[in-house]
PDB file of N, CA and C in Angstrom:
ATOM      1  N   UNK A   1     -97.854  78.955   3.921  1.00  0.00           N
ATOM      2  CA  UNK A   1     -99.006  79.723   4.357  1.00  0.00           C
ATOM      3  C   UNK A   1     -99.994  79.836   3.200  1.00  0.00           C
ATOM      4  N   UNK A   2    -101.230  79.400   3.514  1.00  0.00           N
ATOM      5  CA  UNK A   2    -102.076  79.477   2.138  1.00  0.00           C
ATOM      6  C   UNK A   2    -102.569  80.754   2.512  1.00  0.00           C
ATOM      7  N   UNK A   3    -102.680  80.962   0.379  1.00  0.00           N
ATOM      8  CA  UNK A   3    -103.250  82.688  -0.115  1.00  0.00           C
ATOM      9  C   UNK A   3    -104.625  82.816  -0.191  1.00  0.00           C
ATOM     10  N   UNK A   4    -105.063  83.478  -0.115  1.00  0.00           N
ATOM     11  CA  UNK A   4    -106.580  83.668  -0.117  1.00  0.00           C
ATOM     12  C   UNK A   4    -106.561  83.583  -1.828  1.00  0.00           C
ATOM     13  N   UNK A   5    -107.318  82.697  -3.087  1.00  0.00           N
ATOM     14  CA  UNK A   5    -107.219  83.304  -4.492  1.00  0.00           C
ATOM     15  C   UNK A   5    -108.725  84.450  -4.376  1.00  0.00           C
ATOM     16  N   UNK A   6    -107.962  85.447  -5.066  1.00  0.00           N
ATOM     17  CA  UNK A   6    -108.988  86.334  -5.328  1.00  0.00           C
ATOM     18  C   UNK A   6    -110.285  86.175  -6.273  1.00  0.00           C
ATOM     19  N   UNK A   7    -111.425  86.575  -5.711  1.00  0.00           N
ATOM     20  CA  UNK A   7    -112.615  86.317  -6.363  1.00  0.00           C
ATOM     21  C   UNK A   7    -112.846  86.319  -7.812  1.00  0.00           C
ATOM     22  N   UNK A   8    -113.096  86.218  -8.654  1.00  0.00           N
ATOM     23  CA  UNK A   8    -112.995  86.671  -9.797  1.00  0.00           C
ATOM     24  C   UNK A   8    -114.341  87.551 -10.144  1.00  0.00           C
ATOM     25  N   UNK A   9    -114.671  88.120 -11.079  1.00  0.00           N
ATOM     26  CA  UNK A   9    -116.025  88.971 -11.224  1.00  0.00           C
ATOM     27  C   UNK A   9    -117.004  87.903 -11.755  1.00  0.00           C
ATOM     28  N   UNK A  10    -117.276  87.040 -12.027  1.00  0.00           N
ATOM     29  CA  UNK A  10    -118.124  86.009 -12.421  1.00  0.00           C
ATOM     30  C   UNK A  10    -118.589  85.062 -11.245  1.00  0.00           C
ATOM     31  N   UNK A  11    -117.247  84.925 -10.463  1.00  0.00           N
ATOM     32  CA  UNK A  11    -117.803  84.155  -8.543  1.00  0.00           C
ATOM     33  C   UNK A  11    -118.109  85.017  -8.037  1.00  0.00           C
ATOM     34  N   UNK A  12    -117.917  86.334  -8.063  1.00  0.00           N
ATOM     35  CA  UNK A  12    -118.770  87.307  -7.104  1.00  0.00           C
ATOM     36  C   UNK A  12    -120.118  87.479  -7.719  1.00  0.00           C
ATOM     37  N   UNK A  13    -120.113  87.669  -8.858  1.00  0.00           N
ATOM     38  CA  UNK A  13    -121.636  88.131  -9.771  1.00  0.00           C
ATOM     39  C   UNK A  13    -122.559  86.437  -8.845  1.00  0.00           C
ATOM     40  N   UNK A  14    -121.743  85.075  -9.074  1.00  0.00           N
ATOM     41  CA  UNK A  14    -122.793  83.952  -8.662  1.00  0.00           C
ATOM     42  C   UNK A  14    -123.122  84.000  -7.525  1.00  0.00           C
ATOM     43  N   UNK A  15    -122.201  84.469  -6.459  1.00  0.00           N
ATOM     44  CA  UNK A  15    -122.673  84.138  -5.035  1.00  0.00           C
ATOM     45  C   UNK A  15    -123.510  85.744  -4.721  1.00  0.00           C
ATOM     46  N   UNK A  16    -123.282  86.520  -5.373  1.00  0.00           N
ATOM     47  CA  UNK A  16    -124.249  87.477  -5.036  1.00  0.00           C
ATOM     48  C   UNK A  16    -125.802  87.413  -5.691  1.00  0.00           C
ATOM     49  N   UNK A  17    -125.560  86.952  -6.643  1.00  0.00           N
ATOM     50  CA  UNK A  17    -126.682  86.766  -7.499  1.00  0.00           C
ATOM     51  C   UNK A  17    -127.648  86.095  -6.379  1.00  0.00           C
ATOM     52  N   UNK A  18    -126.898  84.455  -6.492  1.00  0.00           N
ATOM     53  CA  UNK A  18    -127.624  83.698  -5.968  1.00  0.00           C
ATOM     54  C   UNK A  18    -127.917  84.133  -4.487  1.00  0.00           C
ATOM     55  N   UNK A  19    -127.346  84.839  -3.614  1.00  0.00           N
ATOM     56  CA  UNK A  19    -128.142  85.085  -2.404  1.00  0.00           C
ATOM     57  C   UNK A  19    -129.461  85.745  -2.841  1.00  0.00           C
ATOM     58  N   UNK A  20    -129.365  87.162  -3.816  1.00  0.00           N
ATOM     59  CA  UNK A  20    -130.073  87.907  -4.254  1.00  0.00           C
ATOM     60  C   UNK A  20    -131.930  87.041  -4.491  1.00  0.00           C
ATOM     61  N   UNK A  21    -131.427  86.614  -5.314  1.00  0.00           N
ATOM     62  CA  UNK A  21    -132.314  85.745  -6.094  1.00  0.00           C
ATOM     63  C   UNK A  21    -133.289  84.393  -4.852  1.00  0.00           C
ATOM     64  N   UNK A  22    -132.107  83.761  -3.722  1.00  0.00           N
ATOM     65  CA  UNK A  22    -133.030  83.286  -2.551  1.00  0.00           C
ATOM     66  C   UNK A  22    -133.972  83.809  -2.302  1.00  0.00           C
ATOM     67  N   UNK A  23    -132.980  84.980  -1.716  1.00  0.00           N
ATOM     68  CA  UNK A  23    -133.725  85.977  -0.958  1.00  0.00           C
ATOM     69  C   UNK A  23    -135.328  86.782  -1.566  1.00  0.00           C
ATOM     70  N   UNK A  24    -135.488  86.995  -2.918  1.00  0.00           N
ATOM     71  CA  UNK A  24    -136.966  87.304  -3.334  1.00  0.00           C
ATOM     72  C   UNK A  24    -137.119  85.954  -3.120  1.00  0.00           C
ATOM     73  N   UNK A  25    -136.616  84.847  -3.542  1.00  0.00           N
ATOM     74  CA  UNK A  25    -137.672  83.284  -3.583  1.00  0.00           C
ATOM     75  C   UNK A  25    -138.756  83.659  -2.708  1.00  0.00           C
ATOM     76  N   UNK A  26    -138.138  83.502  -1.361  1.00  0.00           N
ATOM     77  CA  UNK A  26    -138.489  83.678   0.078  1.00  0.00           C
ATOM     78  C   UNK A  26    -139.445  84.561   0.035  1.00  0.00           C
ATOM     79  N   UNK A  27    -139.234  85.874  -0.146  1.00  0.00           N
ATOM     80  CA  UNK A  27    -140.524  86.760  -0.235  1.00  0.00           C
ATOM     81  C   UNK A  27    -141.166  86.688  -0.685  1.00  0.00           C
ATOM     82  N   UNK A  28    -141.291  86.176  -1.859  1.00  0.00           N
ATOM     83  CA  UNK A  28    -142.265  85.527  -2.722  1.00  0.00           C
ATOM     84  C   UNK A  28    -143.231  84.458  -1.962  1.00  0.00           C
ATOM     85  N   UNK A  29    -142.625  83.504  -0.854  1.00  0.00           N
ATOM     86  CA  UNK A  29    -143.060  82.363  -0.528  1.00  0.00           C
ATOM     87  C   UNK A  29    -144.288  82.987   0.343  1.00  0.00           C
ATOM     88  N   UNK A  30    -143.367  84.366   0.903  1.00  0.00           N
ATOM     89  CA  UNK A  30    -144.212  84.771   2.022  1.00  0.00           C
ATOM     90  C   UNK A  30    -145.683  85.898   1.677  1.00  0.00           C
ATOM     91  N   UNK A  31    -145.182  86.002   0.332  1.00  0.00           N
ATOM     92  CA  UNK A  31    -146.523  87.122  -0.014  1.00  0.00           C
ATOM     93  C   UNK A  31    -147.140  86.178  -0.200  1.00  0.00           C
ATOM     94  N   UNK A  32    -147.006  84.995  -0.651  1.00  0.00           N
ATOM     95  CA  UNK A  32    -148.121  83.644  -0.902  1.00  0.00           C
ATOM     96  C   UNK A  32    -149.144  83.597   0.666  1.00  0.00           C
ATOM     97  N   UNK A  33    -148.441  83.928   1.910  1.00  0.00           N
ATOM     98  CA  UNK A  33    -149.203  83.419   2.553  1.00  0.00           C
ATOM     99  C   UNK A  33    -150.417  84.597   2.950  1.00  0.00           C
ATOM    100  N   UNK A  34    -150.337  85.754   2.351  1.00  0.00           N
ATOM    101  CA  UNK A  34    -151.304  86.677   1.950  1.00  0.00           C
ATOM    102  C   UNK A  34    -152.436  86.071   1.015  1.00  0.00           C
ATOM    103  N   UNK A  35    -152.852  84.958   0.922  1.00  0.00           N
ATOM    104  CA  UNK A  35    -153.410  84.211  -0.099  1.00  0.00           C
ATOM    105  C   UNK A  35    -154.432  83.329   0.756  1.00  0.00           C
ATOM    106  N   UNK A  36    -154.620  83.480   2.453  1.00  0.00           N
ATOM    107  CA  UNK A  36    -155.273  82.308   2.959  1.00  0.00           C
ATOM    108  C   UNK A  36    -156.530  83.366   2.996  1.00  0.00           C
ATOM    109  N   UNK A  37    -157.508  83.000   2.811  1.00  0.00           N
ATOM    110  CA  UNK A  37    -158.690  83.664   2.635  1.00  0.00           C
ATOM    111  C   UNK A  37    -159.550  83.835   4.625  1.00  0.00           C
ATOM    112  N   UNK A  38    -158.862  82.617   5.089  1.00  0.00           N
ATOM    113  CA  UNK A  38    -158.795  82.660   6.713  1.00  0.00           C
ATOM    114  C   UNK A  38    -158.399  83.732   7.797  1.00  0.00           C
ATOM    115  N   UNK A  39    -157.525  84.335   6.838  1.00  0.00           N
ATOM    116  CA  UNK A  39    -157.033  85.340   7.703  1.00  0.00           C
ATOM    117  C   UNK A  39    -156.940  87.157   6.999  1.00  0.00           C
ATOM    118  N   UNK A  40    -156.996  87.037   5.459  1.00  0.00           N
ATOM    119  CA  UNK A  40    -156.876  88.036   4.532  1.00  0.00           C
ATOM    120  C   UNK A  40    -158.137  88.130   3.776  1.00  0.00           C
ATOM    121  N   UNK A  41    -158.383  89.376   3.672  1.00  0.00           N
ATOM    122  CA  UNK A  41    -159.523  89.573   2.697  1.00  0.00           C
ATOM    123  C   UNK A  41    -158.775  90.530   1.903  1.00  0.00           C
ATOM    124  N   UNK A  42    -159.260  90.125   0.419  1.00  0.00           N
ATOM    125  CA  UNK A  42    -158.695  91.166  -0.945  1.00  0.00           C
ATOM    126  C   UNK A  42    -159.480  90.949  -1.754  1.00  0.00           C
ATOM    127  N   UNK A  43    -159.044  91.682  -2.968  1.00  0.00           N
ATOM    128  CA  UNK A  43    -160.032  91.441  -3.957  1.00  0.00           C
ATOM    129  C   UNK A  43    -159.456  91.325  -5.030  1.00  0.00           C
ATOM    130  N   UNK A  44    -159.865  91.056  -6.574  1.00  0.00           N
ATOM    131  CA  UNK A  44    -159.632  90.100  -7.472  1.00  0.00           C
ATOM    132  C   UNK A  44    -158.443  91.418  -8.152  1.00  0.00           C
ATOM    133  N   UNK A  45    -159.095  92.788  -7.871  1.00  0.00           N
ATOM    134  CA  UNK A  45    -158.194  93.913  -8.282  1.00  0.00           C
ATOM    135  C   UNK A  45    -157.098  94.349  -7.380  1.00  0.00           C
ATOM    136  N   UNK A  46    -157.102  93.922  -6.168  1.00  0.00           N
ATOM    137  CA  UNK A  46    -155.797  93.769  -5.332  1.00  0.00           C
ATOM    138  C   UNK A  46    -155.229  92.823  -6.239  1.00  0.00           C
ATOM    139  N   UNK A  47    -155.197  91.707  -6.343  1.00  0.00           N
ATOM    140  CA  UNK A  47    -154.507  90.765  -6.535  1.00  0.00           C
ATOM    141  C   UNK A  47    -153.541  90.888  -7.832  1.00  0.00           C
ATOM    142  N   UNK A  48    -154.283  91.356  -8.695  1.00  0.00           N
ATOM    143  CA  UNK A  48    -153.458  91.858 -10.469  1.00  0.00           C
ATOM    144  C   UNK A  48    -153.167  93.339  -9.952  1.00  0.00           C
ATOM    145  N   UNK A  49    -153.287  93.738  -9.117  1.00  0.00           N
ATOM    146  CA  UNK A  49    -152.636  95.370  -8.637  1.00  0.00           C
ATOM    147  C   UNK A  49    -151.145  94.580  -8.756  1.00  0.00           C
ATOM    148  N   UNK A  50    -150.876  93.871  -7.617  1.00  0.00           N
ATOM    149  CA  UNK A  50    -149.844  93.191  -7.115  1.00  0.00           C
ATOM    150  C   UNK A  50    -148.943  93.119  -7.995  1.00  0.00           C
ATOM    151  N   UNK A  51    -149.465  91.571  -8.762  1.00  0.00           N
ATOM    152  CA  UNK A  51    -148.795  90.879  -9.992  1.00  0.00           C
ATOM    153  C   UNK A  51    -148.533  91.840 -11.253  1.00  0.00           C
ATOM    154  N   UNK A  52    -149.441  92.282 -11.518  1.00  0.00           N
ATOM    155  CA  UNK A  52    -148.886  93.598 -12.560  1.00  0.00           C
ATOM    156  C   UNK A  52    -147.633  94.266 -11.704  1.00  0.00           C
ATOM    157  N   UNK A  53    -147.612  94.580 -10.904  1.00  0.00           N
ATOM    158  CA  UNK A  53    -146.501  95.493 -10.395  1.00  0.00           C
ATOM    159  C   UNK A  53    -144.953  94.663 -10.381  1.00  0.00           C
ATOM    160  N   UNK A  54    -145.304  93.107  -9.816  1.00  0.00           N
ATOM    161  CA  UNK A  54    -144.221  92.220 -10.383  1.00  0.00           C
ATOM    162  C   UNK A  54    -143.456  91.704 -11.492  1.00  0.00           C
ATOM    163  N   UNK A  55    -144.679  91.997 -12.884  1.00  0.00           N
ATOM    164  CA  UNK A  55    -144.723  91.285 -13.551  1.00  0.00           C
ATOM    165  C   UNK A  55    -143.700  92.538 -14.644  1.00  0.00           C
ATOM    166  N   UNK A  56    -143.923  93.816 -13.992  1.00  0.00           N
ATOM    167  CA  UNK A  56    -143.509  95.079 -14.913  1.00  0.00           C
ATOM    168  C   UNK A  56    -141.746  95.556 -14.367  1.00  0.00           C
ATOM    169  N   UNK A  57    -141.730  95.115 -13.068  1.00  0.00           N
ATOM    170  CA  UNK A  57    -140.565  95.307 -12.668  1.00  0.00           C
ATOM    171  C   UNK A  57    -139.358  94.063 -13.093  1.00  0.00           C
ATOM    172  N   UNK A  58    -140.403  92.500 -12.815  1.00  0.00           N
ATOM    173  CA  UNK A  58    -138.719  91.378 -13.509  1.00  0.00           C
ATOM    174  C   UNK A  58    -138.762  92.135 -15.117  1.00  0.00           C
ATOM    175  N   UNK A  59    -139.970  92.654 -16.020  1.00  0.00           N
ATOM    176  CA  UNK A  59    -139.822  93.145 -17.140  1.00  0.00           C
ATOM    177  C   UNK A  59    -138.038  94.059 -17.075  1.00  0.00           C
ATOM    178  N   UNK A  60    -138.487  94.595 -16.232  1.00  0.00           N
ATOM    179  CA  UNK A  60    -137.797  96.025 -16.539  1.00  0.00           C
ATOM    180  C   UNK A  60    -136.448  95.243 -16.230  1.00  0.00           C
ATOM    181  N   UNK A  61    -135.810  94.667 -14.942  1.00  0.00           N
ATOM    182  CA  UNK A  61    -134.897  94.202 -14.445  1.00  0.00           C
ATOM    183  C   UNK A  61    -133.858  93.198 -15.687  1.00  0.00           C
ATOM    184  N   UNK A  62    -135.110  92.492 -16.237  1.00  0.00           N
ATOM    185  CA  UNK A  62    -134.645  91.630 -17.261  1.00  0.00           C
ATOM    186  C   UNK A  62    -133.914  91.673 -18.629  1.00  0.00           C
ATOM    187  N   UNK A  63    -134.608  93.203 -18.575  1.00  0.00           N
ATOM    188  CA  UNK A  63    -134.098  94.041 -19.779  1.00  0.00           C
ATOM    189  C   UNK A  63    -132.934  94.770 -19.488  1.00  0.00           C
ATOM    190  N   UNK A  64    -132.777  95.101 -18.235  1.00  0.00           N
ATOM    191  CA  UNK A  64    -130.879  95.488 -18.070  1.00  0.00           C
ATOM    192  C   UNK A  64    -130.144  94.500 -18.268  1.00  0.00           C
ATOM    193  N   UNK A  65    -130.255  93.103 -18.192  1.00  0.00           N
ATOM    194  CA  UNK A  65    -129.677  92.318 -18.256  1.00  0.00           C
ATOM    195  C   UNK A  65    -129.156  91.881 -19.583  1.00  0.00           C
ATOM    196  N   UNK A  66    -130.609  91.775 -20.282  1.00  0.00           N
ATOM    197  CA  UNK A  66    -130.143  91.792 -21.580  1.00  0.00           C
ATOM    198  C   UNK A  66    -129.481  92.815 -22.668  1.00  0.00           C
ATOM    199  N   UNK A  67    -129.320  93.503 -22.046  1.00  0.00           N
ATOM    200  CA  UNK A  67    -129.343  94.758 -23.070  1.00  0.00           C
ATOM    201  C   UNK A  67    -127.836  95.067 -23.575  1.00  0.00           C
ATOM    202  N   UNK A  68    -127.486  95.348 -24.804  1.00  0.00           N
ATOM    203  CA  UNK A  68    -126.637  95.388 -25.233  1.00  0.00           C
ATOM    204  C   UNK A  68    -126.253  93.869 -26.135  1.00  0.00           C
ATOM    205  N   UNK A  69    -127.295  92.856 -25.622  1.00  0.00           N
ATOM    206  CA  UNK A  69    -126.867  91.870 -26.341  1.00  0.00           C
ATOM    207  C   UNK A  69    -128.182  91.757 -26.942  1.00  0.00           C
ATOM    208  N   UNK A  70    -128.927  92.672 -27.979  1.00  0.00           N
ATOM    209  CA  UNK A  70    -129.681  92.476 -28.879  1.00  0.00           C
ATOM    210  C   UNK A  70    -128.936  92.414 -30.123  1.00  0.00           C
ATOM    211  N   UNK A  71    -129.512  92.182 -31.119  1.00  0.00           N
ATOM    212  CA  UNK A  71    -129.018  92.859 -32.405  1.00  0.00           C
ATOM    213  C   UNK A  71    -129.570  94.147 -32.531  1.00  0.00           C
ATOM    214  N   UNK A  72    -129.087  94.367 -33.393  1.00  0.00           N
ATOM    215  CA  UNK A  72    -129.360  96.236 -33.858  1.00  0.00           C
ATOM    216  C   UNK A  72    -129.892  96.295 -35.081  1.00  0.00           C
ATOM    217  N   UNK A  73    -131.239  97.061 -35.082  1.00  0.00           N
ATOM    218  CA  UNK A  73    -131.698  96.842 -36.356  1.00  0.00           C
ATOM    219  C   UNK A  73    -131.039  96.840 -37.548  1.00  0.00           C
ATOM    220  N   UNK A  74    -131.089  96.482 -38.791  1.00  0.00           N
ATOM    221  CA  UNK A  74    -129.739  97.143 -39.857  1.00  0.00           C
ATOM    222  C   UNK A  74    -130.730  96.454 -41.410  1.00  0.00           C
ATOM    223  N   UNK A  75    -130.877  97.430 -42.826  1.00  0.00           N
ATOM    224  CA  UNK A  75    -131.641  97.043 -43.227  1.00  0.00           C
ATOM    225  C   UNK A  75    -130.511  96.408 -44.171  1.00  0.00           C
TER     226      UNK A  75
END
């Protein structure tokens, strides 16, 4: 009878990650289509409203990630 092998924390971290990580792709693809000038009107300060707000959150996200694996200042 085959065993199920248990996940390990590094195959769960990838397959969650990677759904994670599709899944904005995708939203990403789709705020793009907020971009046809055919159907949306914005303005140049909508637009860096947006991206600033993206650009401050992978900040922030990126930095949990890293953290703990800086060095530490030391003179």
């Amino acid at each position: 009878m085959g065993q199920k092998k248990e996940e390990t924390r590094n195959e769960r971290f990838k397959r969650i990650a990677s759904k994670r990580t599709n899944d904005i792709l995708e939203k990403i693809r789709i705020l793009g289509n907020c971009s046809n000038k055919s159907s949306y009107e914005y303005t140049e300060e909508e637009v860096n409203k947006i991206f600033s707000e993206i650009d401050k959150q992978l900040k922030l996200i990126k930095a949990k990630f890293l953290a703990g694996k800086r060095e530490r200042f030391k003179l």
